[in-house]
Protein backbone atom coordinates (compact mmCIF):
# COMPACT_ATOMS: atom_id res chain seq x y z
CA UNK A 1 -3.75 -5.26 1.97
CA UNK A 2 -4.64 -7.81 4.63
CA UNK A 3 -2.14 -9.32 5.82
CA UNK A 4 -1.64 -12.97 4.55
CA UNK A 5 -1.61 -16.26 6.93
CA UNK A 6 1.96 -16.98 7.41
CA UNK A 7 1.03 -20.92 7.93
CA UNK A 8 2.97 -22.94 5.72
CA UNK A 9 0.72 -24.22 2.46
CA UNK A 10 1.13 -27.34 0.09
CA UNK A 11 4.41 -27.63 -1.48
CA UNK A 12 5.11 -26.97 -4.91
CA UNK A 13 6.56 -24.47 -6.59
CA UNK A 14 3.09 -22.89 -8.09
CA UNK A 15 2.08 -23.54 -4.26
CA UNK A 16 4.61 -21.15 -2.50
CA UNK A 17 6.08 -17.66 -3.31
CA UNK A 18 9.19 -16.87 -1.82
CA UNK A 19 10.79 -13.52 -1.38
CA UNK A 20 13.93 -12.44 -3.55
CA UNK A 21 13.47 -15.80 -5.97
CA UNK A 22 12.89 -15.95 -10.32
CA UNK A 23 9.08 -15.72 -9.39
CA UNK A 24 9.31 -12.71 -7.18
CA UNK A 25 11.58 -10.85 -9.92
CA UNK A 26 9.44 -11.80 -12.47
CA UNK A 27 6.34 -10.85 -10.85
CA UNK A 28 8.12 -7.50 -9.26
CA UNK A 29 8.60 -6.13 -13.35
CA UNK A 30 4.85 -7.21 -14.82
CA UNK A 31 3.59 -5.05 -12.19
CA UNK A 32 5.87 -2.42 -13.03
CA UNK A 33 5.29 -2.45 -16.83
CA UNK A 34 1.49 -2.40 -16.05
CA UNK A 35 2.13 0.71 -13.70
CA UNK A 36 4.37 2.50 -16.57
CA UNK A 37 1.82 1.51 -19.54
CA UNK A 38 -1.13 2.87 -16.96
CA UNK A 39 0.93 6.51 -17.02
CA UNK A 40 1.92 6.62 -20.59
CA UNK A 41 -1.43 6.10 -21.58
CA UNK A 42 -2.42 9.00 -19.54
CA UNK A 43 0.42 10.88 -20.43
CA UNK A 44 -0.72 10.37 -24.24
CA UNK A 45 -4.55 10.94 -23.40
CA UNK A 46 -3.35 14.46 -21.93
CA UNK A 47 -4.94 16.78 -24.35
CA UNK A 48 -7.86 14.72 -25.35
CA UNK A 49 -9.28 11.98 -23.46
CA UNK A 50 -7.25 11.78 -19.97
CA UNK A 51 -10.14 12.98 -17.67
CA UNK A 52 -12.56 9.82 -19.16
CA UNK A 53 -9.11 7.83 -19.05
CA UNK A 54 -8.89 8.61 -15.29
CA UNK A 55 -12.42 8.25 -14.47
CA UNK A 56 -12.01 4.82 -15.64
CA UNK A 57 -9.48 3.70 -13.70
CA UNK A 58 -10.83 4.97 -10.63
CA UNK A 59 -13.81 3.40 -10.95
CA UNK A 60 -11.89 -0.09 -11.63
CA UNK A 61 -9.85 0.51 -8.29
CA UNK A 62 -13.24 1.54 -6.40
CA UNK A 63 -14.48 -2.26 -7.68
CA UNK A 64 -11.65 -4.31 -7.17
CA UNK A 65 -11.00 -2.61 -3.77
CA UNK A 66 -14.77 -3.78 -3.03
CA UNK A 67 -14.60 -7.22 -4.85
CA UNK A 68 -11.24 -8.09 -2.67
CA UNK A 69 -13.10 -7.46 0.62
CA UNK A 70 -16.38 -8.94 -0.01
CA UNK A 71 -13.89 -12.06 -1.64
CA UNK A 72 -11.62 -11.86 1.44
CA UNK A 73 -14.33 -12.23 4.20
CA UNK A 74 -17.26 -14.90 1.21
CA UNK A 75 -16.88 -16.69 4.72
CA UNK A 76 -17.89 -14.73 7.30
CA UNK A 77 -15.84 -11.39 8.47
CA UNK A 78 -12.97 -11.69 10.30
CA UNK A 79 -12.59 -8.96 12.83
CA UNK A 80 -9.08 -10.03 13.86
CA UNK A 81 -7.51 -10.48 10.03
CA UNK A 82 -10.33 -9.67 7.70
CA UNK A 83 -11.21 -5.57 8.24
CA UNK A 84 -9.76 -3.41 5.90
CA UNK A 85 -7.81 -1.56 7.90
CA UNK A 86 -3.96 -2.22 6.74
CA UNK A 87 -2.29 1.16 5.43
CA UNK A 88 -2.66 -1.05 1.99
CA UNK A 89 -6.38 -1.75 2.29
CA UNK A 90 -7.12 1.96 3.15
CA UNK A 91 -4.42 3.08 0.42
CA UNK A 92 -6.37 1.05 -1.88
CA UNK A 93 -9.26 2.82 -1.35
CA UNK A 94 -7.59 6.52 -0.88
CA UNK A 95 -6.20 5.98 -4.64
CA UNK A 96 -8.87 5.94 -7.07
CA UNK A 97 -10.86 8.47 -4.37
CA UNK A 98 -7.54 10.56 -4.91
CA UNK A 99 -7.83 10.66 -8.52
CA UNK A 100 -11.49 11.34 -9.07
CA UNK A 101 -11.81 13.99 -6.88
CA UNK A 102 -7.91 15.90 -6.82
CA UNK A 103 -8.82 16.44 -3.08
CA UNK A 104 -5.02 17.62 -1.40
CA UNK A 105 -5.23 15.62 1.70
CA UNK A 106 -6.21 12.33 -0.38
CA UNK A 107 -3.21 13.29 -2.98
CA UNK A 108 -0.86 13.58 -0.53
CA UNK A 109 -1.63 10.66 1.99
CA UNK A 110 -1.56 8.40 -1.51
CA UNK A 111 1.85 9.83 -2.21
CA UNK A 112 3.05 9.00 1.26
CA UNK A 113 1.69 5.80 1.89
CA UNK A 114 2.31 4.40 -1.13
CA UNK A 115 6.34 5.64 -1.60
CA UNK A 116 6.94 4.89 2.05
CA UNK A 117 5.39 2.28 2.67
CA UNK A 118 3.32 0.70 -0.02
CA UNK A 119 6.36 0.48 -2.14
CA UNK A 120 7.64 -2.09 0.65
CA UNK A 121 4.95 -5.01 -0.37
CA UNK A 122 7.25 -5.37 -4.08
CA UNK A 123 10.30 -5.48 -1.81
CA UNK A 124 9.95 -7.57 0.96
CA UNK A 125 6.14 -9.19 0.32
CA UNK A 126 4.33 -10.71 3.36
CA UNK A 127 2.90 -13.21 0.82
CA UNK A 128 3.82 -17.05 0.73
CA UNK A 129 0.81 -17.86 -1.70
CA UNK A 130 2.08 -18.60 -4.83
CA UNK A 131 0.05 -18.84 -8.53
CA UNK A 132 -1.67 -21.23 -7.52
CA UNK A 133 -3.76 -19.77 -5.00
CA UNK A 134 -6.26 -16.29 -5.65
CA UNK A 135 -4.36 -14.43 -2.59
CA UNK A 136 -1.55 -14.33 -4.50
CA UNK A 137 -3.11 -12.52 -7.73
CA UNK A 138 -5.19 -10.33 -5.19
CA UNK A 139 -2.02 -9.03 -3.60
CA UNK A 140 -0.39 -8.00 -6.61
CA UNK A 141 -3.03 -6.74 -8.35
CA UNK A 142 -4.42 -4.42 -4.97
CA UNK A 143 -0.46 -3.08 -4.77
CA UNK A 144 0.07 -2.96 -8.58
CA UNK A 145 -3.20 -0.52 -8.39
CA UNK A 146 -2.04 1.98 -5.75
CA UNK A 147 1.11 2.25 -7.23
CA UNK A 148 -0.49 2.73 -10.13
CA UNK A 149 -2.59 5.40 -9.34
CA UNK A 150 0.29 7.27 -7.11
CA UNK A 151 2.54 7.44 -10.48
CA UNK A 152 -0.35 8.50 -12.68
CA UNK A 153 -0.93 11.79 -10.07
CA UNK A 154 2.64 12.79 -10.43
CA UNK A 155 3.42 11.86 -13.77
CA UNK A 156 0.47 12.54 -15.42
CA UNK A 157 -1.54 15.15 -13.30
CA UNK A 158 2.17 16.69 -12.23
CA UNK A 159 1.18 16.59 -8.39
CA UNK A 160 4.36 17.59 -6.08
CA UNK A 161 4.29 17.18 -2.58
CA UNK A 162 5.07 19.82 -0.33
CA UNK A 163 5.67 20.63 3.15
CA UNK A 164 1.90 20.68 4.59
CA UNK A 165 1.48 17.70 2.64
CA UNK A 166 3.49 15.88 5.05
CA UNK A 167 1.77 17.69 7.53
CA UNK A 168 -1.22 16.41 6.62
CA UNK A 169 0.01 12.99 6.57
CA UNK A 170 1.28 13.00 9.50
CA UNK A 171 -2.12 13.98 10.88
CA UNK A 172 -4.08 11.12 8.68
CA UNK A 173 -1.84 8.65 10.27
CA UNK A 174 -1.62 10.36 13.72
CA UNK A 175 -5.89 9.27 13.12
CA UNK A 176 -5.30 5.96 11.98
CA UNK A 177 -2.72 4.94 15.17
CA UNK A 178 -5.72 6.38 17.13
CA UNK A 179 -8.06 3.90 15.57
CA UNK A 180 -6.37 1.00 15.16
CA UNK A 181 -4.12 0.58 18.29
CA UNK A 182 -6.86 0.07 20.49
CA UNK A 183 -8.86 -2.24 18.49
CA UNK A 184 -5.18 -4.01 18.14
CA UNK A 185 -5.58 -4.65 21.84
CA UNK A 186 -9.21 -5.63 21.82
CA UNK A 187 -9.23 -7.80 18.78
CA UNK A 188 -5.27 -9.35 19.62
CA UNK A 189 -5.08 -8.04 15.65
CA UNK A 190 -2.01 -6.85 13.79
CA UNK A 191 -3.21 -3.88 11.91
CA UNK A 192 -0.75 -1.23 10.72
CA UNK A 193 2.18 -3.97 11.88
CA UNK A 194 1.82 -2.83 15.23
CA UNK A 195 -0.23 -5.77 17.09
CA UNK A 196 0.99 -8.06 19.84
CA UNK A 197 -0.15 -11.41 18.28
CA UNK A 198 -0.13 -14.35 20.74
CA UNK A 199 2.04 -17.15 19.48
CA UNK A 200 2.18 -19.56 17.33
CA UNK A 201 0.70 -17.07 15.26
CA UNK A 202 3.78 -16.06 13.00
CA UNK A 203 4.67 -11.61 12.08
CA UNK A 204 6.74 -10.88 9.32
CA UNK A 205 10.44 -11.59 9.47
CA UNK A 206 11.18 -7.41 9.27
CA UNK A 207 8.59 -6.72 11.61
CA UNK A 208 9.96 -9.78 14.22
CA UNK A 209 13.66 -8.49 13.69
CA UNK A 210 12.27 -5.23 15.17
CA UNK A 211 12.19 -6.64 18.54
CA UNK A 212 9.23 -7.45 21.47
CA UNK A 213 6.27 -5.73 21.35
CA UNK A 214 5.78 -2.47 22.74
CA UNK A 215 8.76 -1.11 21.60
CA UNK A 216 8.48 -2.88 18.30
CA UNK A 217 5.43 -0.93 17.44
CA UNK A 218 7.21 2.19 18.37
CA UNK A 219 10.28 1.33 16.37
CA UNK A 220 7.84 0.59 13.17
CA UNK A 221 5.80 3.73 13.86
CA UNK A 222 8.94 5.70 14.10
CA UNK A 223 10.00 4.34 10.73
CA UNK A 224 7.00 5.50 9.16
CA UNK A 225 7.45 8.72 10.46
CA UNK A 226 11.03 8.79 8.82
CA UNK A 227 10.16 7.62 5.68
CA UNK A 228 7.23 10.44 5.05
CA UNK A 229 10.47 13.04 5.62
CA UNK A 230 12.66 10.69 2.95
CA UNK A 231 9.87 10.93 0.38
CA UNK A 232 9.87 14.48 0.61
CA UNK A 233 13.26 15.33 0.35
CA UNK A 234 13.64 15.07 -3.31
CA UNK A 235 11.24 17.41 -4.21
CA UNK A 236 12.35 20.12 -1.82
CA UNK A 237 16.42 19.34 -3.17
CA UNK A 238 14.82 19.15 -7.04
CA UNK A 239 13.39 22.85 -6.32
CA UNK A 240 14.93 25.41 -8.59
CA UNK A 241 16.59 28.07 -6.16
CA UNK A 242 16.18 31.65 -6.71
CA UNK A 243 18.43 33.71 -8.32
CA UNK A 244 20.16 36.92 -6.74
């Protein structure tokens, strides 16, 4: 998802979110009891209505994902902040396109992005926005629905990653460095987390601990690189091993 301003807003605690508080924890399990009640429901429409059930929901993420960027730039488009071109926005986009058409590449990149680095808006949020304002109910809902649709394909649809799955994500985001690094340096933007933005504009405080840019765009892309190889551990340590 686009990443949020960073300026400090109004005080008041419907006003501000902050990270690792009652409101975070609070909001941190709704979205994971929508995300389990969105996979039991497919899980229980398996042998009758699942396909409509998934339809559905694809279609829903296709139209948020479209409502939030027409919403985000109502004012004019923002080529620095306002392009959809976070791994979130794309992710957001990938998901339902995932579901409704079981294409590999789109099932896999989903998987990756979302466990490695979707996952990592619940636990440290770039959000400050609290109730009060639309971003924050945008934010969750956009990262509620990727997750979403990630656990549906394994739990419901029984997808397992595999090695040339993280092949292929490795290539999708070898593409999407290729893209957005050099409109990072034309636009002085910050998408992926891997900008240079000019003071006093502020970065988020993981991303800042990372060090100076270059190197803290090579650090964060390295990261990412890890994290696909985490994800895919379990399933290669879960596989049954053959017998003599």
């Amino acid at each position: 998802m686009h990443a949020p301003s960073l300026d400090l807003v109004a005080a008041g605690s419907w006003d501000n979110f902050v990270a690792y508080r009652g409101l975070h924890l609070v909001t941190v399990c709704i979205c994971g009891l929508a995300v389990a009640g969105i996979a039991a429901a497919g899980r229980a429409l398996r042998d009758t209505h699942e396909a409509a059930f998934r339809r559905a929901l694809g279609i829903f993420a296709i139209v948020y994902w479209v409502s939030y960027n027409i919403w985000w730039n109502r004012n004019g488009i923002d080529f620095a902040g306002g392009l959809p071109l976070q791994i979130c926005d794309l992710n957001g986009l990938i998901a339902p396109l995932a579901l409704l058409t079981l294409n590999r590449w789109l099932r896999g990149t989903l998987y990756f992005w979302t466990f490695a680095l979707t996952t990592q808006a619940f636990i440290q949020p770039s959000l400050i926005f609290g109730p009060a304002f639309a971003m924050f109910w945008w934010f969750w809902a956009q990262h509620t629905i990727i997750l979403a649709c990630a656990v549906y394909d394994l739990a419901v649809l029984g997808f397992r990653p595999d090695w040339r799955d993280l092949g292929r994500v490795y290539v999708v985001s070898a593409i999407y460095l290729a893209v957005v690094v050099p409109l990072n340096i034309r636009l002085g933007s910050n998408y992926g987390y891997i900008g240079n933005l000019p003071p006093p504009v502020r970065i988020p405080p993981f991303i800042d601990a990372l060090g100076t840019w270059p190197a803290r765009a090579l650090i964060v892309v390295a990261l990412a690189a890890a994290a696909f190889a985490l994800a895919e551990l379990p399933w290669r340590m879960s596989k049954p091993r053959k017998t003599v």
